[in-house]
C-alpha atoms as a PDB file:
ATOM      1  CA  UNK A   1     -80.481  83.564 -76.800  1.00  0.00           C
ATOM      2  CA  UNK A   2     -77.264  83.445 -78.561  1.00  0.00           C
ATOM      3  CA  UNK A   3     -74.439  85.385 -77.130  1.00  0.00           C
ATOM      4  CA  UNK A   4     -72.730  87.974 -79.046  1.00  0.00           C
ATOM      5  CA  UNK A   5     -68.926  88.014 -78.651  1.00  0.00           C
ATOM      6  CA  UNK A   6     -67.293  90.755 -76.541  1.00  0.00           C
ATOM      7  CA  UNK A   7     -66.986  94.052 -77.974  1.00  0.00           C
ATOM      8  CA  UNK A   8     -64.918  97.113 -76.770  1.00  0.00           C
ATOM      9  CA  UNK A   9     -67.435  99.818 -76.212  1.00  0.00           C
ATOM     10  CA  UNK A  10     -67.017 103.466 -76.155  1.00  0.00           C
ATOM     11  CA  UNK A  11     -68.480 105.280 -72.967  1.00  0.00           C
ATOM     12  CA  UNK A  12     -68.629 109.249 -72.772  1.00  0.00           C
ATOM     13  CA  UNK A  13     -68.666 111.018 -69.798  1.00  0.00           C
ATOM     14  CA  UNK A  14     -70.168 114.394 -69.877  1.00  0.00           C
ATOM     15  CA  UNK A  15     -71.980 117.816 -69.323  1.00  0.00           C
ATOM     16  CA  UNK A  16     -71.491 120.763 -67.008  1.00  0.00           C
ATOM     17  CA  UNK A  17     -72.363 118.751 -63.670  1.00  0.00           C
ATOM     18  CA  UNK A  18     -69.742 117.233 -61.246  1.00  0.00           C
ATOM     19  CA  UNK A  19     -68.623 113.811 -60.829  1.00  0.00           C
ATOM     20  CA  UNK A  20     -67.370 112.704 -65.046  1.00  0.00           C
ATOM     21  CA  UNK A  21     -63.558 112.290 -63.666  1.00  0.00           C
ATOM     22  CA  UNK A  22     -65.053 110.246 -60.604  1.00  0.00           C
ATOM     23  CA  UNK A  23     -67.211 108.605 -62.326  1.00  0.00           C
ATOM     24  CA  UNK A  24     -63.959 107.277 -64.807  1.00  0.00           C
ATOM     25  CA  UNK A  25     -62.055 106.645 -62.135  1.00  0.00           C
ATOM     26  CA  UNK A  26     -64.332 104.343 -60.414  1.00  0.00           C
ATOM     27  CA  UNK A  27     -64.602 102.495 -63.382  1.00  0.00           C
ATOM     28  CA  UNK A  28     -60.988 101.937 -63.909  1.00  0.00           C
ATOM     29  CA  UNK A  29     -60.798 100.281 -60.040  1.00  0.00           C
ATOM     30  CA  UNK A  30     -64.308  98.296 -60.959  1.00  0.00           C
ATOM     31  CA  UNK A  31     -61.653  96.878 -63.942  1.00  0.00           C
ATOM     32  CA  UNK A  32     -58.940  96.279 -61.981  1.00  0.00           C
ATOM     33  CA  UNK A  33     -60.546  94.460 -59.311  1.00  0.00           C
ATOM     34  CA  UNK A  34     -61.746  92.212 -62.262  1.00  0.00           C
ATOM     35  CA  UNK A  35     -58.186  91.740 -63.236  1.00  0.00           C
ATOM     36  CA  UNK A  36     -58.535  94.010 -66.278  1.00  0.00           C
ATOM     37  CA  UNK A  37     -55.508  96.579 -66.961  1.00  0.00           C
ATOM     38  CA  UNK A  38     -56.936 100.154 -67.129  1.00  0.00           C
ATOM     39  CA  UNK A  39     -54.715 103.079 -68.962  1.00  0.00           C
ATOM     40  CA  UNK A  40     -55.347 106.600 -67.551  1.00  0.00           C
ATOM     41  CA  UNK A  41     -54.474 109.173 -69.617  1.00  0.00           C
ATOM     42  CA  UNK A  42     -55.741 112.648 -68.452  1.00  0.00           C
ATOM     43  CA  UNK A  43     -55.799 115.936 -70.637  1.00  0.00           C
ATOM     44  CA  UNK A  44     -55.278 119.325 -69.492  1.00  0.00           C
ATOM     45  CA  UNK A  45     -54.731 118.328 -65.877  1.00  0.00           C
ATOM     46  CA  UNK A  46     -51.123 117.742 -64.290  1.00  0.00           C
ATOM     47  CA  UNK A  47     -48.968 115.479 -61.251  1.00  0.00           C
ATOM     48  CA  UNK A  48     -50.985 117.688 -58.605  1.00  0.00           C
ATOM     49  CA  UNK A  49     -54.427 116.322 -59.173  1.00  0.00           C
ATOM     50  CA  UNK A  50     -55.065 114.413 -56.346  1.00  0.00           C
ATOM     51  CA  UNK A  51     -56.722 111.337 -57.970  1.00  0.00           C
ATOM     52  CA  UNK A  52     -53.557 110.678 -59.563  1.00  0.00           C
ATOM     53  CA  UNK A  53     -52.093 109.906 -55.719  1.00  0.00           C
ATOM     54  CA  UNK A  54     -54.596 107.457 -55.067  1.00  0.00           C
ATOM     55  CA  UNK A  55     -54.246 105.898 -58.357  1.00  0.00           C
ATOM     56  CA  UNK A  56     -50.220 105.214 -58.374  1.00  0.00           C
ATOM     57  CA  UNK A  57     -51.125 103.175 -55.166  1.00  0.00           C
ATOM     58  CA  UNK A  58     -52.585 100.689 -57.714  1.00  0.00           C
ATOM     59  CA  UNK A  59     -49.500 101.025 -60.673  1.00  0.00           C
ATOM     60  CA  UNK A  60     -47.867  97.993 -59.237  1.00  0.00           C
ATOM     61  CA  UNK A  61     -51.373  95.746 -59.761  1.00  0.00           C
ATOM     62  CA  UNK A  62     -51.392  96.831 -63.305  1.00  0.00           C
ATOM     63  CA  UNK A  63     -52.595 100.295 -63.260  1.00  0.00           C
ATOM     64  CA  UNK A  64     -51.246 102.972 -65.907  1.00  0.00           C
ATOM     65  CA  UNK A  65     -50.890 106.215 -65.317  1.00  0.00           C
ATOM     66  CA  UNK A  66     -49.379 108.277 -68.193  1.00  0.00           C
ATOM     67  CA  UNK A  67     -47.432 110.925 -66.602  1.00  0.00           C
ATOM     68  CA  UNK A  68     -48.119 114.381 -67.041  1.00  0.00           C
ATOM     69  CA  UNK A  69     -46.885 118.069 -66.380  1.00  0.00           C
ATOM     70  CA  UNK A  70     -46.151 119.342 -63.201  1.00  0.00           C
ATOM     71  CA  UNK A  71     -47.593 122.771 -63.938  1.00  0.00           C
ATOM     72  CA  UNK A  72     -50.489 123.952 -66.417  1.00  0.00           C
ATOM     73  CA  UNK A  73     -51.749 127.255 -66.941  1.00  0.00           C
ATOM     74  CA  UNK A  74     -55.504 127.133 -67.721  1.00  0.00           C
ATOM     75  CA  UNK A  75     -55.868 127.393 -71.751  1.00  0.00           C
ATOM     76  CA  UNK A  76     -57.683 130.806 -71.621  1.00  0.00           C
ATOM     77  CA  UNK A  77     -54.648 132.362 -69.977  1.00  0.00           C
ATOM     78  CA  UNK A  78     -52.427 130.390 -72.295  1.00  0.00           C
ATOM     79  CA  UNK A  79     -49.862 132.257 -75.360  1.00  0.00           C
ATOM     80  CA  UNK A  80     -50.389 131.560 -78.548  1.00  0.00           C
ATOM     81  CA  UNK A  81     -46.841 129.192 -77.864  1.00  0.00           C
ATOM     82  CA  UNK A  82     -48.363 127.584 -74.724  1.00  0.00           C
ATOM     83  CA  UNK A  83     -51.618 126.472 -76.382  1.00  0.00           C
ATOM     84  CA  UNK A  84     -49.141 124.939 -79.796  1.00  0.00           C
ATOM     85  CA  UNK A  85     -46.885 123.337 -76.934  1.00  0.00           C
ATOM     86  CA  UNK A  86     -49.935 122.165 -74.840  1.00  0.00           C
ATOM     87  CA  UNK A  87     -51.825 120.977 -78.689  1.00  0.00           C
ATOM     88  CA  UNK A  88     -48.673 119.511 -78.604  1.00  0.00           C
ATOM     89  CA  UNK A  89     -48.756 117.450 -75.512  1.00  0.00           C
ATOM     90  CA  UNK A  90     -52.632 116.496 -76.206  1.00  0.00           C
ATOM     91  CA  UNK A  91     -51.212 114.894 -78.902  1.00  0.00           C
ATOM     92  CA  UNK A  92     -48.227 113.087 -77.389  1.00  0.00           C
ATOM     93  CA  UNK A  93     -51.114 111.926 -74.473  1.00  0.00           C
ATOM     94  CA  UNK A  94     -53.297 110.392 -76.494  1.00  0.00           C
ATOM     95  CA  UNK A  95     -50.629 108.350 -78.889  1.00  0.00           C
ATOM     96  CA  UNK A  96     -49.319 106.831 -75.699  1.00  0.00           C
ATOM     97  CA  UNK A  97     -52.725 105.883 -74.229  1.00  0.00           C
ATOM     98  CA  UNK A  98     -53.319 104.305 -77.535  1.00  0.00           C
ATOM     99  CA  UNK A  99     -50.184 102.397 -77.767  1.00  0.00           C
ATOM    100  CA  UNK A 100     -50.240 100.954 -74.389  1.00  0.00           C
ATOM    101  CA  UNK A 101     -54.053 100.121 -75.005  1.00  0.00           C
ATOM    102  CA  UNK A 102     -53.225  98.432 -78.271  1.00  0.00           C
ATOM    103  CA  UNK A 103     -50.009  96.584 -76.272  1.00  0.00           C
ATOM    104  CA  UNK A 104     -52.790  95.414 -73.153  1.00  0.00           C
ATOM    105  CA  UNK A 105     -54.464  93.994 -75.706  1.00  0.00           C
ATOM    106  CA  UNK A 106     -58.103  94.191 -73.803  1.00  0.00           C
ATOM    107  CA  UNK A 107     -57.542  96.884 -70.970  1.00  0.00           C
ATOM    108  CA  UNK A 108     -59.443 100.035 -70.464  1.00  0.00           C
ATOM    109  CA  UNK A 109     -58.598 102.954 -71.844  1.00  0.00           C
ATOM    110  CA  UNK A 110     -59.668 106.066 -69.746  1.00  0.00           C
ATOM    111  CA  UNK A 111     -59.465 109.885 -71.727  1.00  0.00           C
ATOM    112  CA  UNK A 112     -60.122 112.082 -68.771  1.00  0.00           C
ATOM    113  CA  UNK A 113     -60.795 115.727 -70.082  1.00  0.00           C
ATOM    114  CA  UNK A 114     -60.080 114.347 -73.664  1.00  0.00           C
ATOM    115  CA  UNK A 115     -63.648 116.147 -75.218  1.00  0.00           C
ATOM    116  CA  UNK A 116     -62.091 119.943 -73.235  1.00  0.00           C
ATOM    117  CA  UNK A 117     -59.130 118.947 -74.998  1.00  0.00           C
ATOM    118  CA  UNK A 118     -60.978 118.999 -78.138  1.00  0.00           C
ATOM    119  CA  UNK A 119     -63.548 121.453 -77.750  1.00  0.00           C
ATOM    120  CA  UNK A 120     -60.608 124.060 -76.519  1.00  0.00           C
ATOM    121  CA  UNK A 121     -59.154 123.404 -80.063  1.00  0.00           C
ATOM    122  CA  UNK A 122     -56.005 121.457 -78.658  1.00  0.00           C
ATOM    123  CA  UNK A 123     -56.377 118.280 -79.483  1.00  0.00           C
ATOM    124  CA  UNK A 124     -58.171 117.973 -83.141  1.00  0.00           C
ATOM    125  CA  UNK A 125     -61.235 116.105 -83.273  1.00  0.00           C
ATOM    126  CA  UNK A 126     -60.288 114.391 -86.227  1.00  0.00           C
ATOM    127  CA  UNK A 127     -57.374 112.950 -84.736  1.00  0.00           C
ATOM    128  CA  UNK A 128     -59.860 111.397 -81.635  1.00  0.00           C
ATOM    129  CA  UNK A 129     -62.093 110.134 -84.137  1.00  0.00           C
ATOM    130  CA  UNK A 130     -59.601 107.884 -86.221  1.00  0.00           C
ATOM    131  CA  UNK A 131     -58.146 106.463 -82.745  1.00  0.00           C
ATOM    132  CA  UNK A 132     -61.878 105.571 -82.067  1.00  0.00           C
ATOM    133  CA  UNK A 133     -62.161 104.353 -85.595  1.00  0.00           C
ATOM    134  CA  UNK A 134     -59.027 102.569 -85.193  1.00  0.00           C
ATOM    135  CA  UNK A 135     -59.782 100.637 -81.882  1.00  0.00           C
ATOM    136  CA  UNK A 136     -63.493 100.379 -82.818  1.00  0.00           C
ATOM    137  CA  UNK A 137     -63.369  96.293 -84.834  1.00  0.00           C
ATOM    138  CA  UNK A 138     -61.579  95.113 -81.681  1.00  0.00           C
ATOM    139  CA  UNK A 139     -63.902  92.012 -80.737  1.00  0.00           C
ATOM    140  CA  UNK A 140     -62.981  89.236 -78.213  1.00  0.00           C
ATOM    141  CA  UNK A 141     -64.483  85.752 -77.412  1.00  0.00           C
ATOM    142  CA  UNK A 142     -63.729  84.680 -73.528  1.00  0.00           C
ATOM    143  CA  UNK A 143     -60.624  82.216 -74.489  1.00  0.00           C
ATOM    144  CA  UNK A 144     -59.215  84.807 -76.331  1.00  0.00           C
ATOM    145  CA  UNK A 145     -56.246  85.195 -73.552  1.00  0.00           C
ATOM    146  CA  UNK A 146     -57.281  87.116 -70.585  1.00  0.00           C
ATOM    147  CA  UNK A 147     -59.471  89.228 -68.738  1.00  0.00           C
ATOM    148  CA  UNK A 148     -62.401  90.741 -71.563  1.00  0.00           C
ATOM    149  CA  UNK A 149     -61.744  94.567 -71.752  1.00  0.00           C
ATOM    150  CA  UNK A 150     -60.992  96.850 -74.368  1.00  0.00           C
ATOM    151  CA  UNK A 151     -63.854  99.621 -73.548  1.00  0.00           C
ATOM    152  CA  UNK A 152     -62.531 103.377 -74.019  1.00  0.00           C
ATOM    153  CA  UNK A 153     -63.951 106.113 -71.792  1.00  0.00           C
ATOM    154  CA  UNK A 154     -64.184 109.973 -72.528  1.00  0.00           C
ATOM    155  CA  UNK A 155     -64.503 112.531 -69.786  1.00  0.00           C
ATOM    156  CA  UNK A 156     -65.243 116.844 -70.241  1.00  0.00           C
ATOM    157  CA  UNK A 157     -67.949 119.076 -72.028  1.00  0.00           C
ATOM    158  CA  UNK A 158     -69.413 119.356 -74.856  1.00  0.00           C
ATOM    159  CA  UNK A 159     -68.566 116.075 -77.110  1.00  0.00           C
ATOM    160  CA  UNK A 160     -69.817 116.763 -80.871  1.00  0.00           C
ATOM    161  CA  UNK A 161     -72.899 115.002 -82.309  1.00  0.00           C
ATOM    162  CA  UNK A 162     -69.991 112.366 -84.027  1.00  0.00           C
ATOM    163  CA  UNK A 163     -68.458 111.768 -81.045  1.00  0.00           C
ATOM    164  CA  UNK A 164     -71.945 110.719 -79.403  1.00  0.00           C
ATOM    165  CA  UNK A 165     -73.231 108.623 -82.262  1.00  0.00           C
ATOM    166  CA  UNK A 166     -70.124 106.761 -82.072  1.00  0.00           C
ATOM    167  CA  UNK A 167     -70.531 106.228 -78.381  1.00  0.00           C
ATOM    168  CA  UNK A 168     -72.176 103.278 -76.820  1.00  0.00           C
ATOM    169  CA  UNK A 169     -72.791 104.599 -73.344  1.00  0.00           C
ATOM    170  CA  UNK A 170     -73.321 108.338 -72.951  1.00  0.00           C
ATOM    171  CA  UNK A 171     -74.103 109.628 -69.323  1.00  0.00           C
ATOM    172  CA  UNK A 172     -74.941 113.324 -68.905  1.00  0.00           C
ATOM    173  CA  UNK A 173     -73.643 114.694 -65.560  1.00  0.00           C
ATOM    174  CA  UNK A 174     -75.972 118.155 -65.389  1.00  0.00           C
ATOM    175  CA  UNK A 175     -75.601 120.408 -62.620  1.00  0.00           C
ATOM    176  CA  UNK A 176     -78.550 121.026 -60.572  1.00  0.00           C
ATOM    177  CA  UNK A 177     -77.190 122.776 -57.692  1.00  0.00           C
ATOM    178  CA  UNK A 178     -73.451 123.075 -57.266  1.00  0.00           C
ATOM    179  CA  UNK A 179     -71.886 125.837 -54.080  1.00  0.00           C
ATOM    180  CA  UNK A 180     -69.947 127.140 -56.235  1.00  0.00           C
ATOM    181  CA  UNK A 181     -73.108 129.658 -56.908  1.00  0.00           C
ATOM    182  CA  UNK A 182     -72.668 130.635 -53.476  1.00  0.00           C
ATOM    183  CA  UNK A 183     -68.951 131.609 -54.181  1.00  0.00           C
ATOM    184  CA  UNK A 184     -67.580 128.542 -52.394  1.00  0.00           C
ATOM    185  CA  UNK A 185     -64.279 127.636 -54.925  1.00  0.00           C
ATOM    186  CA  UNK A 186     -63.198 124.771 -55.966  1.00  0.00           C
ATOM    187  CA  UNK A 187     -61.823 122.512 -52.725  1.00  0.00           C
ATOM    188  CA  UNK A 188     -58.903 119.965 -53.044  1.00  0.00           C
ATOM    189  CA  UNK A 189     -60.078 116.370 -52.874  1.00  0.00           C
ATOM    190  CA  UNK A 190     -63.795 117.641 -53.694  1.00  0.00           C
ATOM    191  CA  UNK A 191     -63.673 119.429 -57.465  1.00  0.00           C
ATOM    192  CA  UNK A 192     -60.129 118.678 -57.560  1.00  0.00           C
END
């Protein structure tokens, strides 16, 4: 069997159960331990998410974490200028997870809440599409200097039918049971 040369691959993330942010950022410490440099870039989330602590442990082996806001108001009680200067920001986030992906030459890019970011109309799909596009021909050979990388992960809800057709991995988190039916909110270190 002949082997193909590496390939970045695109992975989504998704649906309305638990676990798409944990499942990303397991896979960005899977990389790391195999000496590949992941780039986390999270949307509509800010400095107080606690998987962000964990993760600046690991910014001196190679880890980056794009910083973010300290504060965020949830985009349904956002002003019409909070969502432009939070459309705004989506934009900024994902230009800088694209240019230090492009400058690790074969990390992992990780878009954690990238498809909310899109499907709440702040980031425009178009724009997520053509950075897909964009990093899509990237194909390595293993002498090609370096760890192999170069896959791209998307976390949230709802990605469009594009979006999935260009994915190569697509996992469906659905929620089966969840307490917060029973009125137990959302607990630090568990949902967020």
């Amino acid at each position: 069997m002949e082997m193909l040369p590496f390939r970045s691959c695109i992975h989504i993330y998704h649906g309305d159960g638990k676990g798409k942010t944990t499942a990303a950022m397991g896979l960005a410490l899977r990389a790391l331990g195999a000496g590949i440099r992941p780039c986390v870039v999270q949307f509509l989330k800010t400095e107080a998410s606690s998987e962000r602590r964990a993760l600046e442990v690991f910014s001196s082996k190679g880890l980056h974490l794009v910083p973010l806001p300290a504060s965020m108001k949830f985009t349904f009680q956002m002003d019409k200028r909070e969502k432009q200067e939070a459309s705004s920001l989506c934009l900024s986030l994902l230009e800088e997870g694209l240019r230090l992906y492009t400058w690790e030459k074969g990390g992992l890019l990780i878009l954690d809440e990238v498809l909310d970011a899109v499907s709440t109309g702040l980031l425009p799909e178009e724009e997520l599409e053509e950075a897909l596009r964009t990093l899509r021909p990237r194909r390595l050979t293993a002498g090609e200097g370096g760890p192999l990388g170069g896959d791209v992960i998307l976390t949230g809800r709802n990605p469009s039918p594009t979006l999935l057709e260009m994915a190569d991995y697509i996992t469906e988190m659905s929620a089966r049971r969840h307490p917060y039916e029973e009125g137990l909110t959302a607990r630090r270190g568990i949902e967020y």
